[in-house]
C-alpha atoms as a PDB file:
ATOM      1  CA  UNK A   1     117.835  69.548 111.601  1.00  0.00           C
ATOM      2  CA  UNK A   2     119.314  70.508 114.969  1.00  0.00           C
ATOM      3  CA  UNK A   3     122.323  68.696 115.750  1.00  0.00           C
ATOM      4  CA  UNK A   4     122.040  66.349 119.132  1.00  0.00           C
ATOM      5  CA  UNK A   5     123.937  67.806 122.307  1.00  0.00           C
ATOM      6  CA  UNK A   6     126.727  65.878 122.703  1.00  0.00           C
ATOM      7  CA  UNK A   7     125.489  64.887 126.454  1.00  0.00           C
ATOM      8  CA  UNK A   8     122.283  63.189 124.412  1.00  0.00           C
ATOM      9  CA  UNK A   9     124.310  61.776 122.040  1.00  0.00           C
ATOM     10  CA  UNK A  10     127.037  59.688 124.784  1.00  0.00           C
ATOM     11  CA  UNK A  11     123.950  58.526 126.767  1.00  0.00           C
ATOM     12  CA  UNK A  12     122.453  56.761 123.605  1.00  0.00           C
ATOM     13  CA  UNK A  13     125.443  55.057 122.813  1.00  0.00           C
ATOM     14  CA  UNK A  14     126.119  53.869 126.028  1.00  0.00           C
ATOM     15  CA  UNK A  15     122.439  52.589 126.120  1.00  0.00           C
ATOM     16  CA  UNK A  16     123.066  51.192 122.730  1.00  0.00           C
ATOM     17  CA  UNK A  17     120.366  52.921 120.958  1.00  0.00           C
ATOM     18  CA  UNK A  18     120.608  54.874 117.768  1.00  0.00           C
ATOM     19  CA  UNK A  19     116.902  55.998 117.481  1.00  0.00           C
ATOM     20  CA  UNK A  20     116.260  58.921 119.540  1.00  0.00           C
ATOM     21  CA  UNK A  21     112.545  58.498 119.696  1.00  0.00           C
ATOM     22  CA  UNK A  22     112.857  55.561 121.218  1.00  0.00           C
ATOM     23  CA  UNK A  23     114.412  57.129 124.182  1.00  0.00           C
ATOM     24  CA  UNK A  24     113.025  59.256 127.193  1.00  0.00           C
ATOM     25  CA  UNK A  25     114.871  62.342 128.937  1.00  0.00           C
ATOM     26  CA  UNK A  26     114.195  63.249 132.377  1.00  0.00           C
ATOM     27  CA  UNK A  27     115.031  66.053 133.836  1.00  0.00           C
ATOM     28  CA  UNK A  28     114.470  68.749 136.639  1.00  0.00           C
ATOM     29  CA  UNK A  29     115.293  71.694 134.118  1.00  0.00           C
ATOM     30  CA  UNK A  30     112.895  72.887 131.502  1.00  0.00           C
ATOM     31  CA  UNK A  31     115.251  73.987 128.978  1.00  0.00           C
ATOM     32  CA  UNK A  32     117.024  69.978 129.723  1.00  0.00           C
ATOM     33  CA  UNK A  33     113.687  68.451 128.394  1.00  0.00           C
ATOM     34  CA  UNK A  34     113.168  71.403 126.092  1.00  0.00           C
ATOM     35  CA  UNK A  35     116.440  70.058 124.307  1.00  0.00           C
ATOM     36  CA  UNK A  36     115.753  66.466 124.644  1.00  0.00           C
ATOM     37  CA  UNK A  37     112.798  67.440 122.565  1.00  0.00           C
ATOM     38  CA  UNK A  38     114.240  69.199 119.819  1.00  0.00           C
ATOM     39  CA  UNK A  39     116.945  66.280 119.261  1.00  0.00           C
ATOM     40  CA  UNK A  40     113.686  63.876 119.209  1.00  0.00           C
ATOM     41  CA  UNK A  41     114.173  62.103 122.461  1.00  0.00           C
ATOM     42  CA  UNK A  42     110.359  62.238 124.605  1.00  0.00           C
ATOM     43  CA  UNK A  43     111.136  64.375 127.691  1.00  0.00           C
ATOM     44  CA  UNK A  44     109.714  64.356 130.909  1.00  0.00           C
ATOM     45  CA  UNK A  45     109.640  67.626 132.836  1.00  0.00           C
ATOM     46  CA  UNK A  46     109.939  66.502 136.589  1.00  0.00           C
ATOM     47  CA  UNK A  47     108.397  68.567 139.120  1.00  0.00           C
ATOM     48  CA  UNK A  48     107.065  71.524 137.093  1.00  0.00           C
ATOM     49  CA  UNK A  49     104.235  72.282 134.674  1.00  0.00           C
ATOM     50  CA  UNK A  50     105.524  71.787 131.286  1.00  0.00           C
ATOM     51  CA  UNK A  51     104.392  74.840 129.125  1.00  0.00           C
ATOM     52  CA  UNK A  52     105.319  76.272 125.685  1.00  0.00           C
ATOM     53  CA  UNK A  53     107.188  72.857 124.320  1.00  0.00           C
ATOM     54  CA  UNK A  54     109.066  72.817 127.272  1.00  0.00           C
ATOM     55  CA  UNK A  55     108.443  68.885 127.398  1.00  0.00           C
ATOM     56  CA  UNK A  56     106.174  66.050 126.185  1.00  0.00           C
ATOM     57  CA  UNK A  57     104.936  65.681 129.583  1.00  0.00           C
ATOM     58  CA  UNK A  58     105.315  66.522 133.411  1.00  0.00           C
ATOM     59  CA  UNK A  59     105.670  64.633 135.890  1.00  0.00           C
ATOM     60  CA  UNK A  60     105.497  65.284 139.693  1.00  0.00           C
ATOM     61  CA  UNK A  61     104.996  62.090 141.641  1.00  0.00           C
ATOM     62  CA  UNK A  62     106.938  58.722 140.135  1.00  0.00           C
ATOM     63  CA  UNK A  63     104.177  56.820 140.618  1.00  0.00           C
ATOM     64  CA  UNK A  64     102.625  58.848 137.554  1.00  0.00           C
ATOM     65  CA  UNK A  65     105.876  57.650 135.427  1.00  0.00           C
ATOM     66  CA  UNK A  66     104.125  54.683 134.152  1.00  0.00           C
ATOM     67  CA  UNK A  67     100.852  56.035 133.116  1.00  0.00           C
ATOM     68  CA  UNK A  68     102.899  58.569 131.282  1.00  0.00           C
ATOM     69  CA  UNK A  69     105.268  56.308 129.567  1.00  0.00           C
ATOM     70  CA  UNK A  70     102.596  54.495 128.413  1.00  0.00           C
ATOM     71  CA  UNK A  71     100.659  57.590 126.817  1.00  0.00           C
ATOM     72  CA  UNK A  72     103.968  58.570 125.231  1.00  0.00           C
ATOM     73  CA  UNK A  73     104.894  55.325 123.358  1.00  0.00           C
END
């Protein structure tokens, strides 16, 4: 198992949540979302395609966010 960035890991504690899954990374960067991913957050490429893993979904206007929340849970 991949250990959690350390960036990853202070958000989730300041949120007060020790499940990753139950969390949701979004980011402008693929490899940002491609590492919330990998440490088992969801993550939510804004403004791009995601492609190869890069993230669970993309996301180019916010009014999509809930529509894709919703698929992701």
């Amino acid at each position: 198992c991949k250990p959690m960035p350390e960036s990853f890991d202070i958000a989730m504690k300041t949120a007060g949540e020790t499940d990753p899954s139950r969390c949701v990374m979004i980011d402008d960067l693929a490899r940002t979302t491609r590492a919330a991913k990998q440490a088992g957050l969801s993550s939510i490429l804004y403004g791009g395609t995601a492609v190869n893993g890069d993230a669970d979904a993309s996301l180019s206007d916010w009014n999509e966010l809930y529509g894709i929340l919703d698929r992701l849970s």
